[in-house]
Protein backbone atom coordinates (compact mmCIF):
# COMPACT_ATOMS: atom_id res chain seq x y z
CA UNK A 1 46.14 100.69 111.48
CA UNK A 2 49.80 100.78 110.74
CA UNK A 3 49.87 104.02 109.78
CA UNK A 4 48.24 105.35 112.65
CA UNK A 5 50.72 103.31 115.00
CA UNK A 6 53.42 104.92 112.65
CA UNK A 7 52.03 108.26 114.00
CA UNK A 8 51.81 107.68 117.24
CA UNK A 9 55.21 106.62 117.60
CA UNK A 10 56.51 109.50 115.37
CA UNK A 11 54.96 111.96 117.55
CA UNK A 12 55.97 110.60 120.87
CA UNK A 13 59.56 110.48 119.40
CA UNK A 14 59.39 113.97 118.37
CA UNK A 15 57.64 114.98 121.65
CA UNK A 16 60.58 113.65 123.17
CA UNK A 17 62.98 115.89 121.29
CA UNK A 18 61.27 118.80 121.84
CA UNK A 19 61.13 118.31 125.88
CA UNK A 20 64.82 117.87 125.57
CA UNK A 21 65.13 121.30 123.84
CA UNK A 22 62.52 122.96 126.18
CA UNK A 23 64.79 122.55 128.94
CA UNK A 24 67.97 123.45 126.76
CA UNK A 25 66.16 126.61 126.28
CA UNK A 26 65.58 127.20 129.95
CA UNK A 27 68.66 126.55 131.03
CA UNK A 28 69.93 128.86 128.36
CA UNK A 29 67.70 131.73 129.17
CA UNK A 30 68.66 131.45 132.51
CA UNK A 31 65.34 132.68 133.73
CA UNK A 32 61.98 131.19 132.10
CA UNK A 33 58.87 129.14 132.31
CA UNK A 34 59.68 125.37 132.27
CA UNK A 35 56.51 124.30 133.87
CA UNK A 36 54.11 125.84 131.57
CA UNK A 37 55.98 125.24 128.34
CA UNK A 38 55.99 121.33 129.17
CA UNK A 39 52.63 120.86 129.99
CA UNK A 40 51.27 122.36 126.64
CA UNK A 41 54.47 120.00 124.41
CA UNK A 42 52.20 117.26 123.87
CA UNK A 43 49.58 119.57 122.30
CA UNK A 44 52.02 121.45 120.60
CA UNK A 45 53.37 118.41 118.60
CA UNK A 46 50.17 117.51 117.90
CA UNK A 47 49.31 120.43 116.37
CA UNK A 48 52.51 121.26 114.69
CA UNK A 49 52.91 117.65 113.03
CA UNK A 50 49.91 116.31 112.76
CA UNK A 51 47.26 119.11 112.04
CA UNK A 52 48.43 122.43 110.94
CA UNK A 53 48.53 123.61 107.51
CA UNK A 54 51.74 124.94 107.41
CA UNK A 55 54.88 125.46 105.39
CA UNK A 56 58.22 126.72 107.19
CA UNK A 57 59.35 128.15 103.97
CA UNK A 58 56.86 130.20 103.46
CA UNK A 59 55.90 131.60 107.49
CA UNK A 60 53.55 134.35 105.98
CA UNK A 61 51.56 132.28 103.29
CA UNK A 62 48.38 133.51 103.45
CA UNK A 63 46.34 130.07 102.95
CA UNK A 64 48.19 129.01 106.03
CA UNK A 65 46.18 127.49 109.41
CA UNK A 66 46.79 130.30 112.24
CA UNK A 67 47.56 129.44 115.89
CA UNK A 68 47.54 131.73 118.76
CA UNK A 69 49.52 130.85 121.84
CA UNK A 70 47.18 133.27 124.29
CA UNK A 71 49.54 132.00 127.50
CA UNK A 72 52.68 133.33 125.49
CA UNK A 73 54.70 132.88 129.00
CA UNK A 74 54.83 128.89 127.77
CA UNK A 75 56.54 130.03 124.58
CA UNK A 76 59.65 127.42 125.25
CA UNK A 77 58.07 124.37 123.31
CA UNK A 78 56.82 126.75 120.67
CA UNK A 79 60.33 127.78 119.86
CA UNK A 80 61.94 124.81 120.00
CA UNK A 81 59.24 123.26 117.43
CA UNK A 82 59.61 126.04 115.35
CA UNK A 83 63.29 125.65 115.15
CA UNK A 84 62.68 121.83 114.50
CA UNK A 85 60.61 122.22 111.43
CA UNK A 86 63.04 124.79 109.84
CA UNK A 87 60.96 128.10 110.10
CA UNK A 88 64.42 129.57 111.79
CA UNK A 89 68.06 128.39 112.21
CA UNK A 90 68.22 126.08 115.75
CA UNK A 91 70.78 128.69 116.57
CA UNK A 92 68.86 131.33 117.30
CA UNK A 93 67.04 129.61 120.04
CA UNK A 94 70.38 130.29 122.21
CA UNK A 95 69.59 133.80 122.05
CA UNK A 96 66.59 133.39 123.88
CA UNK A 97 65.78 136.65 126.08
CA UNK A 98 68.70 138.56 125.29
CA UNK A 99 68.14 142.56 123.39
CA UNK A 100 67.31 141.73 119.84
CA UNK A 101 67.14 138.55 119.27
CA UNK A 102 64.98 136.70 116.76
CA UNK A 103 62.91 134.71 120.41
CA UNK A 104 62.03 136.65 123.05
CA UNK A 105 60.13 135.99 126.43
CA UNK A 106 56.98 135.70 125.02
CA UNK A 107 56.19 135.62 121.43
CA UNK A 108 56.50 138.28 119.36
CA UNK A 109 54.83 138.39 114.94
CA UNK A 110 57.35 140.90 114.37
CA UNK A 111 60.46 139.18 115.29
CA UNK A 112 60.01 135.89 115.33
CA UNK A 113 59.00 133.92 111.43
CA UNK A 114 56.35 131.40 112.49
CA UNK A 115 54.45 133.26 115.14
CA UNK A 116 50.86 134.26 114.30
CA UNK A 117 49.85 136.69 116.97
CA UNK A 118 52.09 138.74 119.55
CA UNK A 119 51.43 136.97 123.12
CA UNK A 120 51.48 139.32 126.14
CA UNK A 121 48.67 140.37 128.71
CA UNK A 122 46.88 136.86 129.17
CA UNK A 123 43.39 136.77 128.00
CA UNK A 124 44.11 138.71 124.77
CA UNK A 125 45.00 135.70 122.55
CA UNK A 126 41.36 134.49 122.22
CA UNK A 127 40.16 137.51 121.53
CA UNK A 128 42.73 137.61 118.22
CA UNK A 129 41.99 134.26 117.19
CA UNK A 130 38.62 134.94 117.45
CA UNK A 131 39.36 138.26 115.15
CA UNK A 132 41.37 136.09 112.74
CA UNK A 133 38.01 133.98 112.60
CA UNK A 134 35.76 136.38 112.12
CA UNK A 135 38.14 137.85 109.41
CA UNK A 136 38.35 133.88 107.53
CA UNK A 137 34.69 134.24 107.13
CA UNK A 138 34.45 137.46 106.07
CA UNK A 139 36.71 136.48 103.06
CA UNK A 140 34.96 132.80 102.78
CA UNK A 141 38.49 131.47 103.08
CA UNK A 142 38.81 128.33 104.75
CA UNK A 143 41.26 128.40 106.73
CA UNK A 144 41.23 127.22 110.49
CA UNK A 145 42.21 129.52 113.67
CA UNK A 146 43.72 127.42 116.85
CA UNK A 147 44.48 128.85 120.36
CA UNK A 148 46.05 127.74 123.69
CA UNK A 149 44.74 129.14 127.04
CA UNK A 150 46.04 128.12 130.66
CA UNK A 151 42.93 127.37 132.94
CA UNK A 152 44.07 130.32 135.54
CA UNK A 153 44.02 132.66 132.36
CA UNK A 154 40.21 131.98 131.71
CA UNK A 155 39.48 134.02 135.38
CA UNK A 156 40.02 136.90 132.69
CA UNK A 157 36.70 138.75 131.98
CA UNK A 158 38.11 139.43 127.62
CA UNK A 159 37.90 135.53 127.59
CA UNK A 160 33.91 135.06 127.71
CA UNK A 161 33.53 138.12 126.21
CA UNK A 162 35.47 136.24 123.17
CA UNK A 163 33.56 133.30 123.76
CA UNK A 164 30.38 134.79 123.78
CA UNK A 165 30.81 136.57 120.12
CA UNK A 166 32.71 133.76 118.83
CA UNK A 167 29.57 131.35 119.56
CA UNK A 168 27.12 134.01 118.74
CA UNK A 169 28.77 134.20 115.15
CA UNK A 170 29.24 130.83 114.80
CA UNK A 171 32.95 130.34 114.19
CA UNK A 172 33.39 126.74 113.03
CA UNK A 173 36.57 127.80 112.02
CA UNK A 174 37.79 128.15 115.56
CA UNK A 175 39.24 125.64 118.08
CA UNK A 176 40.42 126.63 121.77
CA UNK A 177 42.22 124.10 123.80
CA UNK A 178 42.66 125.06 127.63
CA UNK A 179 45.94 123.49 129.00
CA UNK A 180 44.10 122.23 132.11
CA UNK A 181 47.35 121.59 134.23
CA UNK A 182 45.39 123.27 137.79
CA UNK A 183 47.93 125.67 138.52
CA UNK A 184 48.64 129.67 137.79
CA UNK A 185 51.55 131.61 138.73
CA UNK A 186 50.93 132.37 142.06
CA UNK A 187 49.39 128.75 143.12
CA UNK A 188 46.75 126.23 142.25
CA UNK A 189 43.76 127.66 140.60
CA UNK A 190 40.85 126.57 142.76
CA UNK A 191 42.54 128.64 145.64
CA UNK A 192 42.97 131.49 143.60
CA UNK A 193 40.27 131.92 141.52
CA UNK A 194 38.09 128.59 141.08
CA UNK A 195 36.75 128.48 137.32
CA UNK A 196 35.18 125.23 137.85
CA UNK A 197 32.95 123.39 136.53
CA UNK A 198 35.38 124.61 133.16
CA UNK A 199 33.03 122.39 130.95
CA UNK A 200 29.39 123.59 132.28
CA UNK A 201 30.83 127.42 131.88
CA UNK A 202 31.73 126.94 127.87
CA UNK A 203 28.85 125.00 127.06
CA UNK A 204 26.25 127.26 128.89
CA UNK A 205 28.22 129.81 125.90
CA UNK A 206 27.62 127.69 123.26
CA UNK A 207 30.58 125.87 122.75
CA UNK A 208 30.90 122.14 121.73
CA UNK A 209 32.95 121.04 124.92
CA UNK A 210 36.14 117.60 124.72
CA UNK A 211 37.41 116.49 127.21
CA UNK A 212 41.06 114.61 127.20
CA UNK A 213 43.94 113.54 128.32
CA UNK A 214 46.48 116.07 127.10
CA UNK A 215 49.56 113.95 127.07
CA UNK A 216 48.04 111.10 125.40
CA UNK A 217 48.41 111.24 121.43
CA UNK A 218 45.30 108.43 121.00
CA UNK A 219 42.91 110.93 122.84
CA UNK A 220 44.53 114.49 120.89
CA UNK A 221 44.57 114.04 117.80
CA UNK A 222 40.69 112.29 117.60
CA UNK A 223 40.03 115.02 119.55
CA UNK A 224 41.53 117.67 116.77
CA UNK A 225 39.86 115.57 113.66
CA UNK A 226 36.43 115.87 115.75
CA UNK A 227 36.89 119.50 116.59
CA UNK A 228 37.78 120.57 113.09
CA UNK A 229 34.50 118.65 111.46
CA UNK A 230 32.30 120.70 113.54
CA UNK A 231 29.95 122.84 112.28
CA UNK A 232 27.80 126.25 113.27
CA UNK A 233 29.66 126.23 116.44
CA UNK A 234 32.90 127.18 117.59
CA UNK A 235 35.14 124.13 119.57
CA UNK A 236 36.98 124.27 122.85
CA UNK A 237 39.33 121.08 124.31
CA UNK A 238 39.48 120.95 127.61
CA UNK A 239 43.03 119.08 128.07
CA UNK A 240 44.03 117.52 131.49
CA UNK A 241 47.52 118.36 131.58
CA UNK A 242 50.31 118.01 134.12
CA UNK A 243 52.38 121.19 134.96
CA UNK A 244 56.24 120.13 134.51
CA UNK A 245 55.09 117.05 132.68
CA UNK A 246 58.27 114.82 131.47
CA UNK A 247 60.66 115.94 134.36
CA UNK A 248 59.98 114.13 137.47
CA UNK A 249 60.93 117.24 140.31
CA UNK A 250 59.30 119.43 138.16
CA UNK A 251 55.96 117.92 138.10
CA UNK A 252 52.88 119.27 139.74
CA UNK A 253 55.67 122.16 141.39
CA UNK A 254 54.32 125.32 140.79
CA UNK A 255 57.63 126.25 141.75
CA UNK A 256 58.55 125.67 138.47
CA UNK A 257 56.44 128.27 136.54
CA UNK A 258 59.53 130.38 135.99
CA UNK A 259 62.72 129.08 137.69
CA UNK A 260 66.46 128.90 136.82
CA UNK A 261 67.91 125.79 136.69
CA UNK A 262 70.96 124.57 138.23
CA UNK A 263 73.45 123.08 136.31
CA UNK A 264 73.19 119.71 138.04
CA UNK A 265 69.04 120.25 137.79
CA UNK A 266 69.72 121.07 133.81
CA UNK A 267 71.74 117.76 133.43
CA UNK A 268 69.18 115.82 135.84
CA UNK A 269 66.32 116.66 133.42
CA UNK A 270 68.38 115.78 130.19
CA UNK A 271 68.89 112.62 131.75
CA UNK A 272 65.58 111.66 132.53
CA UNK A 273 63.99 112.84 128.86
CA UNK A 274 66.98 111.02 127.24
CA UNK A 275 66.16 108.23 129.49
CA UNK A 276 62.87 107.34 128.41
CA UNK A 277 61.79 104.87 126.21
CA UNK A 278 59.58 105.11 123.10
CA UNK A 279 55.73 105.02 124.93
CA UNK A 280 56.86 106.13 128.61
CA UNK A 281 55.82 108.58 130.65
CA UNK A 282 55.03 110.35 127.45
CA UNK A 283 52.06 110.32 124.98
């Protein structure tokens, strides 16, 4: 029991650092996606320190676990985790969005050591991840494949065509996690483009379906153990999230999708995260 509380407190702690760095990188980029990179942290950490078989030292070791960020656009938190674990110098991170450099505006295997799968046109990543799968049986390795979607990115026709293969085949080895935070680019999803009932749609593809509470440790990382044990069937968590989560005027504003901060909105936001003590608002 200790060491789980241990955890939990260690990943809240670091979930806090990296929202402070999200908006660092933000405000340094001058023009980028707050909103969508901090409603996806939470998972991210989760992933990053508490699942993933990784090693920063070696970004292309082939028995590595693969993730797939399919809505590249929240790329922010990804960087700044990447940074944190040493797979690049911090540095580089200031560089964000400008010709050449190591991070770019969405992610990008060539350029930047840690990332699995070049993120672009949304809808694509699950279709790689689902290749990457396909490709870990093939060679009976077993390795395990993770992806994040958005919930407006699912209105893409390549997703359920991925879904459809990647249950007909079977692909234990691969879990999706929607970032359920109700909002796209251009406005709240059920306006746009309803995709509900999210959880009826994967299981009528054969998916095993979870539901949580994406900013809430005690619900992820069950939620990764019990996705990962699963066999004959792929996995997708469906993960309530808040768009802008951790900064109070950016939360639940879409107008925050991608939006330069002000230098008194940049120190606001610093504030706040710095603000916060060990359990609130957070995890």
């Amino acid at each position: 029991m200790k060491e789980e509380k241990d955890l939990l407190l260690y990943l809240k702690s670091i979930s806090k650092k990296i929202r402070y760095e999200t908006i660092k990188l933000a405000y340094e980029a001058e023009y980028a996606h707050p909103g969508p990179s901090l409603s996806i942290t939470d998972l991210l950490v989760a992933l990053y320190y508490g699942e993933l078989n990784i090693d920063p030292n070696k970004p292309n070791w082939e028995d590595r676990d693969r993730f797939v960020l399919s809505k590249g656009h929240g790329c922010l938190s990804l960087y700044a985790i990447l940074a944190d674990l040493g797979f690049y110098p911090a540095k580089e991170n200031l560089k964000l969005r400008k010709l050449n450099s190591l991070v770019q505006g969405h992610p990008d295997m060539r350029k930047t050591p840690g990332i699995d799968f070049t993120a672009g046109s949304l809808g694509n990543g699950i279709g790689a991840a689902v290749g990457i799968a396909i490709s870990f049986k093939i060679d009976k390795r077993q390795h395990r494949v993770f992806t994040i979607l958005g919930d407006g990115e699912i209105q893409e026709g390549i997703v359920w065509e991925a879904a459809s293969i990647a249950s007909h085949l079977k692909l234990d080895n691969l879990v999706a996690i929607i970032d359920n935070n109700n909002f796209q680019a251009s406005g709240p999803v059920e306006k746009i483009n309803n995709i509900e009932l999210i959880k009826n749609k994967w299981e009528a593809f054969g998916w095993i379906v979870i539901e949580i509470n994406g900013h809430n440790f005690t619900e992820i990382l069950p939620a990764l153990k019990l996705a990962t044990s699963i066999t004959s069937k792929p996995t997708i968590i469906i993960a309530h999230t808040i768009k802008g989560k951790g900064v109070s005027f950016m939360e639940n504003d879409n107008s925050w999708h991608q939006r330069q901060l002000t230098k008194e909105q940049y120190q606001l936001a610093l504030n706040e995260i710095s603000s916060y003590e060990e359990g609130e608002k957070i995890g």
